[in-house]
Protein backbone atom coordinates (compact mmCIF):
# COMPACT_ATOMS: atom_id res chain seq x y z
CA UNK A 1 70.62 100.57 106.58
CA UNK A 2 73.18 98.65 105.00
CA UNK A 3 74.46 94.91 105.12
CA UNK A 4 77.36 95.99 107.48
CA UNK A 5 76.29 99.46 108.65
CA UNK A 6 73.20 99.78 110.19
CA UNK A 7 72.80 103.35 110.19
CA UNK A 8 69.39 104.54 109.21
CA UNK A 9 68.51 106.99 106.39
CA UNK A 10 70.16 110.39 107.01
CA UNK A 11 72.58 109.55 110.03
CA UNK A 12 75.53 109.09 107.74
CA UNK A 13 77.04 112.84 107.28
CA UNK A 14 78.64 113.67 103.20
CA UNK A 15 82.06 113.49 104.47
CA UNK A 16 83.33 110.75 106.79
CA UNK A 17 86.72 110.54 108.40
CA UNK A 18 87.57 106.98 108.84
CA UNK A 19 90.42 105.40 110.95
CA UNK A 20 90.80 101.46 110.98
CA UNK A 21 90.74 101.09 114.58
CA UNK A 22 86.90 101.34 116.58
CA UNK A 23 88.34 102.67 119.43
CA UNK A 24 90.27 105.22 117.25
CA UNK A 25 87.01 106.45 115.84
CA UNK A 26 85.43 106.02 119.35
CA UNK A 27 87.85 108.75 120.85
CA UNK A 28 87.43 110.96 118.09
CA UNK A 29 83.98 111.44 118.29
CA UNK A 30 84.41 111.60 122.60
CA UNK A 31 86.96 114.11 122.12
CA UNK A 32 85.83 116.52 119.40
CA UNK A 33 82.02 116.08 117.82
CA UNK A 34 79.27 117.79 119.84
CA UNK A 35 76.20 115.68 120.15
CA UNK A 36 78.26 112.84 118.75
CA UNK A 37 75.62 109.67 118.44
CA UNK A 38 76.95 105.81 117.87
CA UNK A 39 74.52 105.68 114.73
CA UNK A 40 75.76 101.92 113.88
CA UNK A 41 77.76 98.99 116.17
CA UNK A 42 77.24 96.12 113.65
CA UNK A 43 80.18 93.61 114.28
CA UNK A 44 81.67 96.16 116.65
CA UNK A 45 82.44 98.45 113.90
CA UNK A 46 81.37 102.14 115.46
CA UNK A 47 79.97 104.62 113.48
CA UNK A 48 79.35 107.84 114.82
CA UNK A 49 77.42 111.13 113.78
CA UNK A 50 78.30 114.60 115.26
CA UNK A 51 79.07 117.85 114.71
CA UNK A 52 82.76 120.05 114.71
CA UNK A 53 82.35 123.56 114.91
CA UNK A 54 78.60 123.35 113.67
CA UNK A 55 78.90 121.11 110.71
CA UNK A 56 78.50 117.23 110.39
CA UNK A 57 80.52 114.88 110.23
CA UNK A 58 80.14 111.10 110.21
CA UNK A 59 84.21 108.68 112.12
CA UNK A 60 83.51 105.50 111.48
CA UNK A 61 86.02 102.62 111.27
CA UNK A 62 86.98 100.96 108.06
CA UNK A 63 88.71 97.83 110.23
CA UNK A 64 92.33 96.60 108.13
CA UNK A 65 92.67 95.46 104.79
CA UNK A 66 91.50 95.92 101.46
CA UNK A 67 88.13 93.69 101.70
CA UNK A 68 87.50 95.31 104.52
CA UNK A 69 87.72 99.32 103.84
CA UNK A 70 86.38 98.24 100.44
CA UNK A 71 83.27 96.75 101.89
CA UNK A 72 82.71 99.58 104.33
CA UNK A 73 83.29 102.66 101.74
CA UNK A 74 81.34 100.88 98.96
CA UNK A 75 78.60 100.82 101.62
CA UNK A 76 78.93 104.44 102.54
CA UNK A 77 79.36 105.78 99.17
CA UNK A 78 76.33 103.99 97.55
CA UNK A 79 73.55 103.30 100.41
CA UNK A 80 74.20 106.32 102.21
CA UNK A 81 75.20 108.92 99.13
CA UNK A 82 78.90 109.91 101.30
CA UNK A 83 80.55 112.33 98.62
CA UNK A 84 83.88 112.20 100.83
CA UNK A 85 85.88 109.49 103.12
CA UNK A 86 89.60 110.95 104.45
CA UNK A 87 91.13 107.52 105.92
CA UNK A 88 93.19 108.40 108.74
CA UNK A 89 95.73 105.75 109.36
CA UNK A 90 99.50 104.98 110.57
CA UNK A 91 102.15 103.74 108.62
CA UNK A 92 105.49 101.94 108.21
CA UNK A 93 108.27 103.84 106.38
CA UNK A 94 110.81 102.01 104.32
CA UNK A 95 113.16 104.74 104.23
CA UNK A 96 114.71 106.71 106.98
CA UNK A 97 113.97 109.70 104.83
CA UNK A 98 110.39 109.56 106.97
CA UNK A 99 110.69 110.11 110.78
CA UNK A 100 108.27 109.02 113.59
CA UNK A 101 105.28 111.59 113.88
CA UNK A 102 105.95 112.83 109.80
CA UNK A 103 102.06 112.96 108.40
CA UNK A 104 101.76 111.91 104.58
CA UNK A 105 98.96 113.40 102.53
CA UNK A 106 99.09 110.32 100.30
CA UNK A 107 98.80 111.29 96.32
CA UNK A 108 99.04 107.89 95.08
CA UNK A 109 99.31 104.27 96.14
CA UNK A 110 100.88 101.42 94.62
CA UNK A 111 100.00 97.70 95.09
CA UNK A 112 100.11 94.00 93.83
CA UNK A 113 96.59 93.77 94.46
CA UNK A 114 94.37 92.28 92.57
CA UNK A 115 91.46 93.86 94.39
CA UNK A 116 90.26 97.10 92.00
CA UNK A 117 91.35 94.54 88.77
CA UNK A 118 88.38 92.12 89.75
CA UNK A 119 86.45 94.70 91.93
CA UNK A 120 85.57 96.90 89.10
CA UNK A 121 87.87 96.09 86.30
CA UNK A 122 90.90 98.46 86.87
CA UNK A 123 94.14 97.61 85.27
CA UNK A 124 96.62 100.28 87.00
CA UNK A 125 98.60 99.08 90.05
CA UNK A 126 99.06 102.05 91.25
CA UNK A 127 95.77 104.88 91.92
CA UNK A 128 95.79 108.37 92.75
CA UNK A 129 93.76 110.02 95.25
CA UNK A 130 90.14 110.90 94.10
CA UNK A 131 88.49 114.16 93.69
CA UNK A 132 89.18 117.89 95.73
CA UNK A 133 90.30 116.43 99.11
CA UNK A 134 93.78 116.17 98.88
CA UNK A 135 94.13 119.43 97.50
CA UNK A 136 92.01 120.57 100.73
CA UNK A 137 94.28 118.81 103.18
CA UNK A 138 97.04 120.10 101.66
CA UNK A 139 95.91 123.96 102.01
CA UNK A 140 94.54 123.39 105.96
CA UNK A 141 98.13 121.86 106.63
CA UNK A 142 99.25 124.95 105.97
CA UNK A 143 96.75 127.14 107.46
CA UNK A 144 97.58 125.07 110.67
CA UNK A 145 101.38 125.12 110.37
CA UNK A 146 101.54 121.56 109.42
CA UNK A 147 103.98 119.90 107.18
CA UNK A 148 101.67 117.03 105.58
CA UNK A 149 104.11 115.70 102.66
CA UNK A 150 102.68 114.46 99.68
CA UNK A 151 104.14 110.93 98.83
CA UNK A 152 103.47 107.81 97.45
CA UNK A 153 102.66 104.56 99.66
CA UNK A 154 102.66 101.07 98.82
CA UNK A 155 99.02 99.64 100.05
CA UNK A 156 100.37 95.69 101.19
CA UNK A 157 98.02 92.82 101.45
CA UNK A 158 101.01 91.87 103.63
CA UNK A 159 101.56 92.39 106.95
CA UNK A 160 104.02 89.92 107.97
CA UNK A 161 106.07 88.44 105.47
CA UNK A 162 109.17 86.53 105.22
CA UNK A 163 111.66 88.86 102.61
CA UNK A 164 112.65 91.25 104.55
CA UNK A 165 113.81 93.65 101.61
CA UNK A 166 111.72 96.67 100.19
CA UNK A 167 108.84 94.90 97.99
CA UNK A 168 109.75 95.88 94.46
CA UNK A 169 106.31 97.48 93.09
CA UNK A 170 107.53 100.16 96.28
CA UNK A 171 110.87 100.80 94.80
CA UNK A 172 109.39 101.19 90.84
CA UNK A 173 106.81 103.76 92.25
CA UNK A 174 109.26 105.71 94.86
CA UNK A 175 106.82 104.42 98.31
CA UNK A 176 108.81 105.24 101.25
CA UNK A 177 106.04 103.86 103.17
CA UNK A 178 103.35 101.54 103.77
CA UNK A 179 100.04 100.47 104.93
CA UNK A 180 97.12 98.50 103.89
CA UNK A 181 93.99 100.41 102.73
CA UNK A 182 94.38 103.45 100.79
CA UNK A 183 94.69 101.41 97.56
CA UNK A 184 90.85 99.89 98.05
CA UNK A 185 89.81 103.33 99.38
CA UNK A 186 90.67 104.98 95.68
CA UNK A 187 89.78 102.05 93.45
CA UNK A 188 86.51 102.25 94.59
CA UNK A 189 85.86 106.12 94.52
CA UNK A 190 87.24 106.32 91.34
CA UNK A 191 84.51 103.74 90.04
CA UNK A 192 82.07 105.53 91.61
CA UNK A 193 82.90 109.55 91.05
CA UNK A 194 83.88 110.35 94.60
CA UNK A 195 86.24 111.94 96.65
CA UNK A 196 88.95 109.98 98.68
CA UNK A 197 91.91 110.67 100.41
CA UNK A 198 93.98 109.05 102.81
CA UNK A 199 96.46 110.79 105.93
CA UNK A 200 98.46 108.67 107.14
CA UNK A 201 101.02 109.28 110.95
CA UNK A 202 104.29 107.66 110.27
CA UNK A 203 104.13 105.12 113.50
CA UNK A 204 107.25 102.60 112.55
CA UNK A 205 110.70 103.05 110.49
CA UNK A 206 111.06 99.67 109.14
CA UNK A 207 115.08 99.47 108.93
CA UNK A 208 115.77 101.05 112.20
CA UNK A 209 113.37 99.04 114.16
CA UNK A 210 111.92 102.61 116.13
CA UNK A 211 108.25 102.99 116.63
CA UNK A 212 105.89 105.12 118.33
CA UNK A 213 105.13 103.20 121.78
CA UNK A 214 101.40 102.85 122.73
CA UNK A 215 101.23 105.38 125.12
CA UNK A 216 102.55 108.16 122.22
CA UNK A 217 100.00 107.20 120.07
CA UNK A 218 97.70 109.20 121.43
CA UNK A 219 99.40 112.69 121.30
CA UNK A 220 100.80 111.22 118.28
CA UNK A 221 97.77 110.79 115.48
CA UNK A 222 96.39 113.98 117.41
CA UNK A 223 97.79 116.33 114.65
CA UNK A 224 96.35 114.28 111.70
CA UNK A 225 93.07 114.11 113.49
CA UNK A 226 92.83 117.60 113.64
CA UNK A 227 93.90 117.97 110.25
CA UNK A 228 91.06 115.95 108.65
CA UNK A 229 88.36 117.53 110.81
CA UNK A 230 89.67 120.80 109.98
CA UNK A 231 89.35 119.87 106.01
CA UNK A 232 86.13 117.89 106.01
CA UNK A 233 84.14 120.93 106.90
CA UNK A 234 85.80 122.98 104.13
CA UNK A 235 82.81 123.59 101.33
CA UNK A 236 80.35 121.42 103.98
């Protein structure tokens, strides 16, 4: 048991696929763990332990934000020994280059942050992905005939903001899109010698204004889902 999860001893699996959303991690355990148990409901944050196609695996929320996945994956790689978290997320894209339903396999992720600089002393502003996993994802897109493209993101402290225009750290490291965690996610495996990667469903197109509604979503993040199940069992 951890301050925030409160999980016992041995019912966190090695890899964990973590969405932001409760509920999203909710209906993935529903939908595809067998035996699925809610191992840990602290602050309404569900955690829950299963198994796909015979071998474990731990969906748990991260919630939004940097202090929050950072708290949550700290937690998971150090009190309960986690070797992988895949965030599974939506995102914004800045360019029309992306289209609605597009899945990123992210390889880096740029931010203003000041979050791994004080976390753990990390200079860079922008962080690649951590260990095998992306590789991984990128292989099982394939096997599944999946085009998960391998791009940049900006990770935003920001959700609203008043400028309008493309942030410029986005522009000098070529993010056509953005969300808000995978920055936290790799500062902190990469101080700690773990694996990390982050899929993301491209949910909004910033300059056209189109976006999945909330009754797509669900068919929607269905192929990334899939995806990160199918991956996290690879070398399990």
């Amino acid at each position: 048991m951890s301050i925030h999860i409160s999980a016992g001893k041995g019912e966190i699996a090695k890899v964990v696929l973590q969405p932001g959303d409760p509920l999203r991690a909710q209906f993935i355990a529903e939908k595809y763990l067998e035996n699925a148990e809610l191992v840990s409901k602290t602050r309404g944050i569900f955690y829950y332990t299963g198994f796909y196609k015979g071998k474990e695996i731990t969906v748990g929320a991260s919630g939004m934000g940097f202090p929050s996945i950072g708290i949550y994956s700290f937690e998971l790689f150090t009190e309960y020994e986690v070797d992988t978290i895949i965030r599974i997320g939506t995102c914004g894209a800045y360019s029309t280059d992306l289209k609605l339903f597009d899945i990123l396999n992210v390889e880096k992720a740029a931010s203003e942050s000041t979050y791994a600089k004080y976390a753990w002393g990390i200079e860079e502003e922008i962080l690649s992905h951590q260990g095998t996993i992306f590789n991984t994802l990128n292989r099982t897109a394939g096997e599944l005939a999946l085009e998960a493209k391998s791009i940049n993101v900006h990770s935003s402290d920001i959700f609203y903001r008043k400028d309008p225009t493309v942030p410029a750290i986005a522009g000098k490291y070529n993010c056509p899109a953005v969300e808000m965690e995978a920055f936290g996610l790799f500062a902190n495996a990469q101080h700690l010698g773990k694996n990390a990667a982050t899929i993301l469903t491209v949910t909004d197109i910033i300059p056209t204004h189109e976006k999945i509604s909330a009754g797509e979503r669900e068919r929607a993040l269905r192929p990334m889902m899939e995806l990160a199940l199918e991956s996290a069992i690879k070398g399990l």
